[in-house]
N, C-alpha and C. Protein backbone atom coordinates (compact mmCIF):
# COMPACT_ATOMS: atom_id res chain seq x y z
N UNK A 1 -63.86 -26.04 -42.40
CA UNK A 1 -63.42 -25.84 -41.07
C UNK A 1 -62.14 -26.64 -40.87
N UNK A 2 -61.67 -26.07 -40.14
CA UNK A 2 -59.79 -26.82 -40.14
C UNK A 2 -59.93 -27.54 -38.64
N UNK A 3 -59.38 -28.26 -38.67
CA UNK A 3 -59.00 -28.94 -37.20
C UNK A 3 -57.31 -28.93 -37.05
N UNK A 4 -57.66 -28.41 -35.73
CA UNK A 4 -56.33 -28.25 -35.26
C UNK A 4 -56.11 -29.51 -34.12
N UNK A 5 -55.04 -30.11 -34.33
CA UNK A 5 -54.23 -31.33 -33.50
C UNK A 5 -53.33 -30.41 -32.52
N UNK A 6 -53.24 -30.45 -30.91
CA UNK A 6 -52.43 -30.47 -30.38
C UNK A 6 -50.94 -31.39 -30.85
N UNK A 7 -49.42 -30.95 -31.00
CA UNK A 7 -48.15 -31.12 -31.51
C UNK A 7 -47.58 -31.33 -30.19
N UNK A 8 -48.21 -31.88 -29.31
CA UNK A 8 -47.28 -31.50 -27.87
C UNK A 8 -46.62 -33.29 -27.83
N UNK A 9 -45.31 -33.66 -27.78
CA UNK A 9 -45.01 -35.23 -27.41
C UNK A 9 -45.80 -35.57 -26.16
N UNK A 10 -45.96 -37.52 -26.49
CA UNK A 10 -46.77 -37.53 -25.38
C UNK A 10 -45.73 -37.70 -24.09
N UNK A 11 -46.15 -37.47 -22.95
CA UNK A 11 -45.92 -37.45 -21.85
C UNK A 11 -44.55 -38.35 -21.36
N UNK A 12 -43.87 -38.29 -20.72
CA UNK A 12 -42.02 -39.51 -20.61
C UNK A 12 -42.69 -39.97 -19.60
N UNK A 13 -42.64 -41.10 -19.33
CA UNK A 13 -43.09 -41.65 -17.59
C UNK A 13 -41.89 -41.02 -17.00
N UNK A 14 -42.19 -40.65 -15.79
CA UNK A 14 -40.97 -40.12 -14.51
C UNK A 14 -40.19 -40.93 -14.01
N UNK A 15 -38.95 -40.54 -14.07
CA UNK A 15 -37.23 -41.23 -13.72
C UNK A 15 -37.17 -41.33 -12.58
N UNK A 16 -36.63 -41.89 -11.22
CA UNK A 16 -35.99 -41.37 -10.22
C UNK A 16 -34.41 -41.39 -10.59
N UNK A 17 -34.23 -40.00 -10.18
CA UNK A 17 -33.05 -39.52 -9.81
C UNK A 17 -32.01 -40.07 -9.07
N UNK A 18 -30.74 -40.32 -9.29
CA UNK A 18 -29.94 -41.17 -7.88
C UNK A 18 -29.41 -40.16 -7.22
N UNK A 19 -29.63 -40.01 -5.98
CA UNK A 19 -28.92 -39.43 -4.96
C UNK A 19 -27.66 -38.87 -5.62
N UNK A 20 -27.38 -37.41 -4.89
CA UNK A 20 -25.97 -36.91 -5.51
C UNK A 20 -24.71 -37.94 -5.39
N UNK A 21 -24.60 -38.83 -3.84
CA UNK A 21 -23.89 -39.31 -3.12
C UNK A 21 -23.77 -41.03 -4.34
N UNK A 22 -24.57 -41.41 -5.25
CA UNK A 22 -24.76 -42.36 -6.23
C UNK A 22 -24.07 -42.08 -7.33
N UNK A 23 -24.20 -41.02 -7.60
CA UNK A 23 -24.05 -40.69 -8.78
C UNK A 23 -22.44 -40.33 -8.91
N UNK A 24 -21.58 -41.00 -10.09
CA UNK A 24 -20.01 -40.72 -10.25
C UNK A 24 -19.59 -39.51 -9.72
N UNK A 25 -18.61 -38.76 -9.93
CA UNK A 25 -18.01 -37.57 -10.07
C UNK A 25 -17.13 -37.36 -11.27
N UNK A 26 -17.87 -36.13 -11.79
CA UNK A 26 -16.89 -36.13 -13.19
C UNK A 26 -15.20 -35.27 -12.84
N UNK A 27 -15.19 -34.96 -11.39
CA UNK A 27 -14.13 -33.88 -11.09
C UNK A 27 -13.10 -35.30 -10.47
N UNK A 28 -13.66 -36.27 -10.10
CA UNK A 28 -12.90 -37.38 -9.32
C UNK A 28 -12.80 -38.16 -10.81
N UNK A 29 -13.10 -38.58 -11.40
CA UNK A 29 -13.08 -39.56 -12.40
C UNK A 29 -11.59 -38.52 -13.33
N UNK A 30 -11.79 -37.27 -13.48
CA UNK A 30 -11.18 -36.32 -14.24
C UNK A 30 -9.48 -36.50 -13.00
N UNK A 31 -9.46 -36.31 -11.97
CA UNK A 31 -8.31 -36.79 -11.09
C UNK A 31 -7.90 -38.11 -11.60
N UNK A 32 -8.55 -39.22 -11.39
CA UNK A 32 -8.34 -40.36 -11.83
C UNK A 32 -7.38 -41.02 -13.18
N UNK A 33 -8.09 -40.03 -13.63
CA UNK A 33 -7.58 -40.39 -15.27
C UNK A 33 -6.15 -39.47 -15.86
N UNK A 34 -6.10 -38.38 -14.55
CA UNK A 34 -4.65 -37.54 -14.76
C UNK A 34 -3.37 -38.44 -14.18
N UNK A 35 -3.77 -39.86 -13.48
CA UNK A 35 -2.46 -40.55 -12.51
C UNK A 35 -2.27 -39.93 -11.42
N UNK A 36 -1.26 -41.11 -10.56
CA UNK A 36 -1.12 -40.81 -9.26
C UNK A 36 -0.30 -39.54 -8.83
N UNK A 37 0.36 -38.82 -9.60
CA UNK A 37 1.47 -37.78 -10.13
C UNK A 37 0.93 -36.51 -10.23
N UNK A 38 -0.50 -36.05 -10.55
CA UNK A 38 -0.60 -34.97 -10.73
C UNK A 38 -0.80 -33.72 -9.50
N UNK A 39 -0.69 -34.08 -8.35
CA UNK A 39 -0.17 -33.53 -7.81
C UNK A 39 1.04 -33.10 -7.66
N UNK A 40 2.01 -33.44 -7.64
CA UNK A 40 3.24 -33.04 -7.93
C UNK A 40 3.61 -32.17 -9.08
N UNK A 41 2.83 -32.29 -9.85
CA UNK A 41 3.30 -31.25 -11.40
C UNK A 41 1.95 -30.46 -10.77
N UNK A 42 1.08 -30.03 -10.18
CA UNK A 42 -0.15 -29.01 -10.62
C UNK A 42 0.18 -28.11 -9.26
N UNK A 43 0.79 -28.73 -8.26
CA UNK A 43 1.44 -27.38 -7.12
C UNK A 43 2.48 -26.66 -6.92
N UNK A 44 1.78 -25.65 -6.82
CA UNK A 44 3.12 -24.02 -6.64
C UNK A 44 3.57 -24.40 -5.31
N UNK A 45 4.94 -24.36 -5.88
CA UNK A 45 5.83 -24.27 -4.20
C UNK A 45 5.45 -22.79 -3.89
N UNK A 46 4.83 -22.59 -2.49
CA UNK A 46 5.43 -21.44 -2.21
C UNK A 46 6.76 -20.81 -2.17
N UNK A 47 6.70 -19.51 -2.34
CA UNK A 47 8.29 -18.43 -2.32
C UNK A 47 8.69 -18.49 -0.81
N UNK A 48 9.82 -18.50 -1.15
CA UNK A 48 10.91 -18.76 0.45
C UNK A 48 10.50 -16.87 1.04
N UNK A 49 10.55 -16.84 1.96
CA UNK A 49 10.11 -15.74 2.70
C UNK A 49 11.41 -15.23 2.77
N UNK A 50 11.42 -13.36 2.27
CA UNK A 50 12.14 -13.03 1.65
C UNK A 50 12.81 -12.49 3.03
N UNK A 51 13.92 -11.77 3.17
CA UNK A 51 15.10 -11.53 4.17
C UNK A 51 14.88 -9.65 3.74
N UNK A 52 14.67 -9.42 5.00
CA UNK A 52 14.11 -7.59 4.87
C UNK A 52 15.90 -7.31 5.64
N UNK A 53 15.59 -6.13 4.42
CA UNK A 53 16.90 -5.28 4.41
C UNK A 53 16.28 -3.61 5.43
N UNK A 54 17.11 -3.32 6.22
CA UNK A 54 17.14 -2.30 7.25
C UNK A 54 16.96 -1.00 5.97
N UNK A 55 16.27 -0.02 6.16
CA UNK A 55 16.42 1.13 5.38
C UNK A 55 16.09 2.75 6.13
N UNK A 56 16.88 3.53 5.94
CA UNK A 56 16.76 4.69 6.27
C UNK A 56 15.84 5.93 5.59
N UNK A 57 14.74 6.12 6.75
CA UNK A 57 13.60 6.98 6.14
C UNK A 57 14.64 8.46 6.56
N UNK A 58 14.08 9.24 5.91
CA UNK A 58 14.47 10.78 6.53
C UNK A 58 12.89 11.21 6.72
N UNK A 59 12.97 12.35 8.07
CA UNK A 59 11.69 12.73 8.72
C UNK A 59 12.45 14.29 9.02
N UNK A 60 11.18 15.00 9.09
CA UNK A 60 11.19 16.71 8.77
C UNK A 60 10.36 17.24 10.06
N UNK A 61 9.32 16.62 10.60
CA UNK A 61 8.42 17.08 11.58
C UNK A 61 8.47 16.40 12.93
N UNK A 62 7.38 16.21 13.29
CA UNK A 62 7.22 15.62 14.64
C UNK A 62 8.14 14.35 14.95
N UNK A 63 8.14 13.63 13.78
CA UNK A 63 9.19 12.10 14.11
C UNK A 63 10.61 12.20 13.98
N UNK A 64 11.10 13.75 13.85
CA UNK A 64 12.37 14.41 14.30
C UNK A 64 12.70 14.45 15.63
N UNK A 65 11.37 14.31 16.73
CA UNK A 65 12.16 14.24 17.79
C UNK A 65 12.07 12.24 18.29
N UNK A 66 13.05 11.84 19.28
CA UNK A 66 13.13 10.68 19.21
C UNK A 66 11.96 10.30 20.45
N UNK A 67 11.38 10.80 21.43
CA UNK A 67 10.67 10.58 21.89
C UNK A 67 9.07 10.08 21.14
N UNK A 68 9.09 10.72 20.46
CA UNK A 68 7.87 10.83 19.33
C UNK A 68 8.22 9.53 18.45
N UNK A 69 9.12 9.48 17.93
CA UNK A 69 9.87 8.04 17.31
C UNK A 69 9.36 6.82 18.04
N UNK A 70 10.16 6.90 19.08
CA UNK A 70 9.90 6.01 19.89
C UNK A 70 8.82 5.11 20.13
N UNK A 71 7.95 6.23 20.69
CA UNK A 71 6.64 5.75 20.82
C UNK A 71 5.97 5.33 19.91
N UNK A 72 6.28 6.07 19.01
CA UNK A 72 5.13 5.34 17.47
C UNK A 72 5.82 3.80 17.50
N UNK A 73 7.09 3.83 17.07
CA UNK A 73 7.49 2.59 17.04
C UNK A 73 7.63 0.94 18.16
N UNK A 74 6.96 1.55 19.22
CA UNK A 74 6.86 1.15 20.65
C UNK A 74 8.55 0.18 20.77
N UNK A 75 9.11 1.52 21.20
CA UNK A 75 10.59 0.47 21.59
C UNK A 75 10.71 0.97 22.49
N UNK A 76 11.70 -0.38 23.16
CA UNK A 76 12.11 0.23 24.72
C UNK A 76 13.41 0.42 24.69
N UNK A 77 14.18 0.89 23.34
CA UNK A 77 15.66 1.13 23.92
C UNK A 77 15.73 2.71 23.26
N UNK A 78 16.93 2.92 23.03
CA UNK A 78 17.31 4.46 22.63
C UNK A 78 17.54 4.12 21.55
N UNK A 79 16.88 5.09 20.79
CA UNK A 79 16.86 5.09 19.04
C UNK A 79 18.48 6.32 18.96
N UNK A 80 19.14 5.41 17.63
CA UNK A 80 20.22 6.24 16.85
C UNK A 80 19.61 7.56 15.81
N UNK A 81 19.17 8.10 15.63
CA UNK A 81 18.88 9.22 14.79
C UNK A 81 20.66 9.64 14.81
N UNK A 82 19.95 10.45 13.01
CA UNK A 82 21.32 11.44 12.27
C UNK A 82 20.49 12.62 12.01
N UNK A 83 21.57 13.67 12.13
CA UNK A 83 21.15 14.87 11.61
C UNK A 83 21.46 14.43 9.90
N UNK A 84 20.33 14.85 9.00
CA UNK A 84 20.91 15.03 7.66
C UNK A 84 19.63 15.80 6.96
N UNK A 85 20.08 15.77 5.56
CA UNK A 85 18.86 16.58 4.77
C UNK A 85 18.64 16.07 3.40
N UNK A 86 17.46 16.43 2.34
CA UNK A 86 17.30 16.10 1.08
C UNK A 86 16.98 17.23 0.60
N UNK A 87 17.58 16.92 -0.78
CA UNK A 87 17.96 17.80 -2.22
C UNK A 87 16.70 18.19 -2.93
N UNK A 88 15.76 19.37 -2.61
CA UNK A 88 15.06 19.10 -4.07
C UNK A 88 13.96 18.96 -3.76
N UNK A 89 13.59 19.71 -2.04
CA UNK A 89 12.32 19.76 -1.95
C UNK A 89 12.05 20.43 -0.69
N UNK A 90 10.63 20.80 -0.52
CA UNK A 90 10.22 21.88 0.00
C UNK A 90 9.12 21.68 0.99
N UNK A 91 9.22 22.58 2.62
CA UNK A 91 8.10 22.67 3.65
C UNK A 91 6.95 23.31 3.20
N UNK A 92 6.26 23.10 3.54
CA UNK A 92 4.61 23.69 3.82
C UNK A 92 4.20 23.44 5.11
N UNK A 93 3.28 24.32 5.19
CA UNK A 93 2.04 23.81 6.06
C UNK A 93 0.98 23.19 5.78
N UNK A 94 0.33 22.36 6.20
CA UNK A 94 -0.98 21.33 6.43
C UNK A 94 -1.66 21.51 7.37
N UNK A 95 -1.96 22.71 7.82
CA UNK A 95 -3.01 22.61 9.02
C UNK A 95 -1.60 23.22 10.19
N UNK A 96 -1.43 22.51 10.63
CA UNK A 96 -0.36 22.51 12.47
C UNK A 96 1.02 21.48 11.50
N UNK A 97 0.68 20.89 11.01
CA UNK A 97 1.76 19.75 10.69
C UNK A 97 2.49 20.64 9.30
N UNK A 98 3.90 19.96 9.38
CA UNK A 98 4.77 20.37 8.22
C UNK A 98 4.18 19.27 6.70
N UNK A 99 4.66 19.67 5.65
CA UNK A 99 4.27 18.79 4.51
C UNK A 99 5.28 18.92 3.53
N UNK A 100 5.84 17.98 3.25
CA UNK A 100 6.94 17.78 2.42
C UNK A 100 6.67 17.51 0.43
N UNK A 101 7.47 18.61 -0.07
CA UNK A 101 6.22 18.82 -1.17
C UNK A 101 8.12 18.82 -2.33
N UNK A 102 7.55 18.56 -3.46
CA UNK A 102 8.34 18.78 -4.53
C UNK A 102 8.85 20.23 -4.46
N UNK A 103 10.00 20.77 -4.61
CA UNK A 103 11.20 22.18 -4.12
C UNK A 103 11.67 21.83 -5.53
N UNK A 104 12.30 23.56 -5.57
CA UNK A 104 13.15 23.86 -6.69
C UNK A 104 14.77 22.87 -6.26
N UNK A 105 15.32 23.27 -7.40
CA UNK A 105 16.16 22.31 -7.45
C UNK A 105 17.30 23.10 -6.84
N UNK A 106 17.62 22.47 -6.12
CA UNK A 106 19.21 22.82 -5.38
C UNK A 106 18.49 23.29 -3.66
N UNK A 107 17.10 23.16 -3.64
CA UNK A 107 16.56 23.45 -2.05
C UNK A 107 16.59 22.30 -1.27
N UNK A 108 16.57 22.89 -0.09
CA UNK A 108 16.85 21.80 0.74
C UNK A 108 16.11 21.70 2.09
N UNK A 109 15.96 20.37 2.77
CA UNK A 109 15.03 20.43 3.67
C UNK A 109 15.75 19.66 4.98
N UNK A 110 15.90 20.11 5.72
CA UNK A 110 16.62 19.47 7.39
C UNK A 110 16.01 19.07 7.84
N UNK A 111 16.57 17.61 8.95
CA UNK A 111 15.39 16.65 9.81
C UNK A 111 16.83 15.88 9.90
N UNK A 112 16.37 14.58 10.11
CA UNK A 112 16.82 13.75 10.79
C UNK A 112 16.85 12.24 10.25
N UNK A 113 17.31 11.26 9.91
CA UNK A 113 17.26 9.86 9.38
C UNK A 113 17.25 8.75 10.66
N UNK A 114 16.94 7.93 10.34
CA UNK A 114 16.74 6.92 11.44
C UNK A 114 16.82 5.46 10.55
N UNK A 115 17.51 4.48 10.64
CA UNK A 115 17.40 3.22 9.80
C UNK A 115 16.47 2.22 10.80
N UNK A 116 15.47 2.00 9.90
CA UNK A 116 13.95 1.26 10.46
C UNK A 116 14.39 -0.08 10.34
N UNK A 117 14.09 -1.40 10.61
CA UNK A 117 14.76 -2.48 11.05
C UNK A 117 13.94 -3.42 10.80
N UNK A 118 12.14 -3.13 10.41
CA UNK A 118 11.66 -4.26 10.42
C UNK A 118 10.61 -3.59 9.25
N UNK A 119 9.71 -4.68 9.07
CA UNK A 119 8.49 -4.10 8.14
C UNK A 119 7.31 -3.89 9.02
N UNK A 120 7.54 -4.63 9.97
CA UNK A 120 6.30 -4.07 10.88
C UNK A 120 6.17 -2.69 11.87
N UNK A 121 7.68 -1.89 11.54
CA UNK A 121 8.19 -0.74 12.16
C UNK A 121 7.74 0.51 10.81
N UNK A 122 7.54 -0.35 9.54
CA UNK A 122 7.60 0.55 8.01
C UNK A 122 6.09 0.92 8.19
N UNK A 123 5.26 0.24 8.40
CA UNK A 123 3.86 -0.23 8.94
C UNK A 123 3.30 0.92 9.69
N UNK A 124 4.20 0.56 10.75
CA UNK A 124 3.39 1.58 12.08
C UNK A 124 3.89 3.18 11.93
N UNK A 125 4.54 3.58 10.91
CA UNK A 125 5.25 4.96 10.43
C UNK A 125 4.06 5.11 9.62
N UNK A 126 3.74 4.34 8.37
CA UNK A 126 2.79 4.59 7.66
C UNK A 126 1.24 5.09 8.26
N UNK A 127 1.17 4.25 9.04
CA UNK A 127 0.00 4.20 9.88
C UNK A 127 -0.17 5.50 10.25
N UNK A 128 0.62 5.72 11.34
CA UNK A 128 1.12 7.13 11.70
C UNK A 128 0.86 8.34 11.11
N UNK A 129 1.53 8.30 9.60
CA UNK A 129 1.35 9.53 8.78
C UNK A 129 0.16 9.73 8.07
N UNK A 130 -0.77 8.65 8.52
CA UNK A 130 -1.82 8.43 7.46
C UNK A 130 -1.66 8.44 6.34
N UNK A 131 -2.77 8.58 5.35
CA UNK A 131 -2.65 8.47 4.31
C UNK A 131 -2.87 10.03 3.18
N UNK A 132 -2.56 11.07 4.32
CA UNK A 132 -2.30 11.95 3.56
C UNK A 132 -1.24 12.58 3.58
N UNK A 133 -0.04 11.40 3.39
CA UNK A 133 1.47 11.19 3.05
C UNK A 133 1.84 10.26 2.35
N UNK A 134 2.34 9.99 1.54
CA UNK A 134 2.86 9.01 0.64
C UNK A 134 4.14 8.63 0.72
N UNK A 135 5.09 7.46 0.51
CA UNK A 135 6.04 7.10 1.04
C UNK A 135 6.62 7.51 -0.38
N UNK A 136 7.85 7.98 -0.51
CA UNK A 136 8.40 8.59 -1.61
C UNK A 136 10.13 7.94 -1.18
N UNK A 137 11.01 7.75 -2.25
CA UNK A 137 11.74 7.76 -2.46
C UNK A 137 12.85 8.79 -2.21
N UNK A 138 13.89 8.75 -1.64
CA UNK A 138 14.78 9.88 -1.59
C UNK A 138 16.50 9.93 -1.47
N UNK A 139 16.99 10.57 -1.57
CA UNK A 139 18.63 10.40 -1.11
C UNK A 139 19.00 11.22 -0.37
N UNK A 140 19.18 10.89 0.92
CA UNK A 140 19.66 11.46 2.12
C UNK A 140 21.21 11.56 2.00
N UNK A 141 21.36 13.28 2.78
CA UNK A 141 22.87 13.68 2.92
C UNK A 141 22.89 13.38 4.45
N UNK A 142 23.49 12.98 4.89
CA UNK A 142 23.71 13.57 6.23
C UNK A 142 24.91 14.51 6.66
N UNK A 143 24.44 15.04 7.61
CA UNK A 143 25.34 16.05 8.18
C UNK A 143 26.00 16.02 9.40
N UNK A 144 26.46 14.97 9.69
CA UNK A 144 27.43 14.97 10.76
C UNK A 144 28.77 14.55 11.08
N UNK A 145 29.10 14.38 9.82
CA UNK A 145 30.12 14.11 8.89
C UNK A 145 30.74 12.64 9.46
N UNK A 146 29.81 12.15 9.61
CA UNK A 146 30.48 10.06 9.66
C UNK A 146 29.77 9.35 8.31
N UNK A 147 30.45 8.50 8.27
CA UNK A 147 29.88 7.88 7.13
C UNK A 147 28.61 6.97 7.77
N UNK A 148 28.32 6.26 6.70
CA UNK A 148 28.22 6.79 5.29
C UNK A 148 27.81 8.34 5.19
N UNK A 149 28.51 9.25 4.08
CA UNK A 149 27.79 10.23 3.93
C UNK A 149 26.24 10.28 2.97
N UNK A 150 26.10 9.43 2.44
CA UNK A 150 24.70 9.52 1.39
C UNK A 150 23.99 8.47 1.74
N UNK A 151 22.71 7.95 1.64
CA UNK A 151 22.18 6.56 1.54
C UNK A 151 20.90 7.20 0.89
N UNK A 152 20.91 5.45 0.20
CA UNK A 152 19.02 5.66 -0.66
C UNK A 152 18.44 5.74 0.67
N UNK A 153 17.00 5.90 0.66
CA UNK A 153 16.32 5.40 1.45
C UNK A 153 14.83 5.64 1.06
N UNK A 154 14.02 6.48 2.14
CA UNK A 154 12.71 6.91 2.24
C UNK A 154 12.11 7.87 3.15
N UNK A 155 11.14 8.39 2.63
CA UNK A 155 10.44 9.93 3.36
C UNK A 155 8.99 9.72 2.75
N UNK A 156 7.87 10.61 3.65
CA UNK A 156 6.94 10.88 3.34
C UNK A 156 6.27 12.50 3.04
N UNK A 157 6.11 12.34 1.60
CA UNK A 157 5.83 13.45 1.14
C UNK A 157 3.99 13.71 1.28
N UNK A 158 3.45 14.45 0.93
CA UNK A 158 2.31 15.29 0.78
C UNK A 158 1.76 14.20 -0.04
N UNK A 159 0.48 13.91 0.41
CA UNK A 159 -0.16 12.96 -0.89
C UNK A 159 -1.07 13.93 -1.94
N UNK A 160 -1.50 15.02 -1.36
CA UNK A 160 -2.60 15.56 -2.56
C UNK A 160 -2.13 16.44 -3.39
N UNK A 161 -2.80 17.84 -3.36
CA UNK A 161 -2.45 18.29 -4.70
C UNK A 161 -1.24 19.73 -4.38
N UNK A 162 0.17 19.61 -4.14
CA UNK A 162 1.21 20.59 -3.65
C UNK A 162 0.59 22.42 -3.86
N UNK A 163 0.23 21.71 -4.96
CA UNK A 163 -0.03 23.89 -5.75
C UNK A 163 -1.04 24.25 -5.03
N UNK A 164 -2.39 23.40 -4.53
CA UNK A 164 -3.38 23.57 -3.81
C UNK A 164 -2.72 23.91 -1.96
N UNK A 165 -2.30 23.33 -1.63
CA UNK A 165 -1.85 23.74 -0.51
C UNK A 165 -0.82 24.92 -0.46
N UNK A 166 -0.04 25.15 -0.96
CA UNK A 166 0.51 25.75 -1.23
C UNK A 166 -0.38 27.26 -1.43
N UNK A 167 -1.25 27.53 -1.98
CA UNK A 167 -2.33 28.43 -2.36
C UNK A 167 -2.98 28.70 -1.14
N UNK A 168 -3.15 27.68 -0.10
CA UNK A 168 -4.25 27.55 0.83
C UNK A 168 -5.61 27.24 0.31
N UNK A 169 -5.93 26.67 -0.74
CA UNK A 169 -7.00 26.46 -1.06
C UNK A 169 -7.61 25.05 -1.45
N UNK A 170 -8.68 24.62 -1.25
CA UNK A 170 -9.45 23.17 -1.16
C UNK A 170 -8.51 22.31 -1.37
N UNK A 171 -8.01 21.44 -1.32
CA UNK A 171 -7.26 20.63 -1.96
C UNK A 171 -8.40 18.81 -2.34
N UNK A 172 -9.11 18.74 -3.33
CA UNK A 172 -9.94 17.97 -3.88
C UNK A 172 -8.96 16.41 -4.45
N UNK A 173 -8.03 16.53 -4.33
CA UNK A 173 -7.04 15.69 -4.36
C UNK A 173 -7.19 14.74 -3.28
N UNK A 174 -6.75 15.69 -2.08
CA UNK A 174 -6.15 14.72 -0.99
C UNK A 174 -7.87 14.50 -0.18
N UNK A 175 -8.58 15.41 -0.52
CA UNK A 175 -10.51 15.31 0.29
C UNK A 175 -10.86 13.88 -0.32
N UNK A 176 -10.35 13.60 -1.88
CA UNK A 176 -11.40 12.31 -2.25
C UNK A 176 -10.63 10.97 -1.99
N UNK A 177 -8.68 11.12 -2.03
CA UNK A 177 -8.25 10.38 -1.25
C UNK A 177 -8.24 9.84 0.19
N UNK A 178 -8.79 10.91 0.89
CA UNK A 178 -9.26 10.84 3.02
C UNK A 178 -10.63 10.40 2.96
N UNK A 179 -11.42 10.40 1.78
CA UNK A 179 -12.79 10.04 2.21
C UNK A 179 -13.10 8.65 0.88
N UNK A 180 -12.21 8.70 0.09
CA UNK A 180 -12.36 7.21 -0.25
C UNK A 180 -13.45 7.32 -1.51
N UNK A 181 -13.61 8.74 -1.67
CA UNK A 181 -14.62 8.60 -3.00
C UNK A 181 -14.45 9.98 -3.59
N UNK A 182 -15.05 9.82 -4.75
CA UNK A 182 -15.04 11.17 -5.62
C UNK A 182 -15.94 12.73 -5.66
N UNK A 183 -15.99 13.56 -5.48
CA UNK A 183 -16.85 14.59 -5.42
C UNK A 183 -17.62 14.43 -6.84
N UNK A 184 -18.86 15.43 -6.78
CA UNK A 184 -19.49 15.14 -7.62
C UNK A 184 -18.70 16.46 -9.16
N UNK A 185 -18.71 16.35 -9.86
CA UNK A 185 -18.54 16.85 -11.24
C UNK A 185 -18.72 18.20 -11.39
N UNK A 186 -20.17 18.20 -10.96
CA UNK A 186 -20.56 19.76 -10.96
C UNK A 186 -19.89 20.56 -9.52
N UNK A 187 -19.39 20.22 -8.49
CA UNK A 187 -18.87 20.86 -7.83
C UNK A 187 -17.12 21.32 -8.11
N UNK A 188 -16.49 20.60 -9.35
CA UNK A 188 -15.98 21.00 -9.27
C UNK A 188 -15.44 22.50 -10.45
N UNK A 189 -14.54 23.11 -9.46
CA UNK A 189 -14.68 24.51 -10.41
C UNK A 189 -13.19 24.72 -10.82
């Protein structure tokens, strides 16, 4: 017959613990031992707050007229609008609203430019167009023959899918961009 010995160590008598408030700090002791200096070498200066440059959007629909401008932008004086146009792209419809979509080359689209003045004016345009417009890049002609005649600037084009609207049909593009999630797999055909 075998005898089996319990292998268990015997028992530690019980410690008390010192209070957290007793006990060193290895994050203060670790300061300590870097010198009185390490602050100065371990902080980011913040960046000097940058100086916003005025830029000219071009607009095709409703923010062609300046009343409509206006108000989005809540000003109380009289807005400068230009007649002008861009190279190279094309109207639709969206429902009631116009939609500014990629055009054959040499087409052209009429509206109006306006130079925006602040970022909190870039803001409330965006806002405005929601987000089933995208802020796009562009080069405005204008047409009223003062200078400047050209400037870079900005416009908001169509955010979803052009060929789909264009067709009149679902556009699953701009549905999962407005609702913030994806359709399921099998629905699509």
């Amino acid at each position: 017959m075998m005898n089996f010995t319990s292998t268990k160590p015997p028992p530690q008598p019980k410690t008390q613990r010192k209070p957290m408030a007793a006990r060193p700090s290895q994050y203060l002791a670790s300061l300590a031992a870097a010198g009185e200096d390490v602050w100065e070498t371990t902080m980011i200066a913040p960046e000097p707050p940058r100086e916003y440059s005025p830029i000219f959007y071009f607009f095709y629909g409703t923010l062609t007229q300046p009343a409509t401008l206006k108000r989005v932008l809540d000003l109380d004086y009289e807005l400068v609008m230009r007649p002008a146009k861009i190279i190279g792209y094309s109207l639709t419809k969206w429902g009631d609203y116009n939609a500014l979509i990629d055009g054959e080359t040499g087409e052209e689209v009429v509206g109006m430019a306006y130079e925006v003045q602040s970022p909190e004016h870039e803001f409330k345009l965006a806002y405005y167009e929601t987000n089933a417009y995208k802020l796009a890049p562009c080069l405005i002609y204008f047409t009223d023959g003062r200078a400047p005649v050209q400037v870079s600037g900005k416009t908001f084009k169509y955010a979803g899918d052009a060929v789909a609207l264009r067709e009149q049909r679902f556009d699953r593009k701009l549905w999962e961009l407005r609702m913030g999630s994806r359709l399921p797999e099998k629905w699509k055909g």
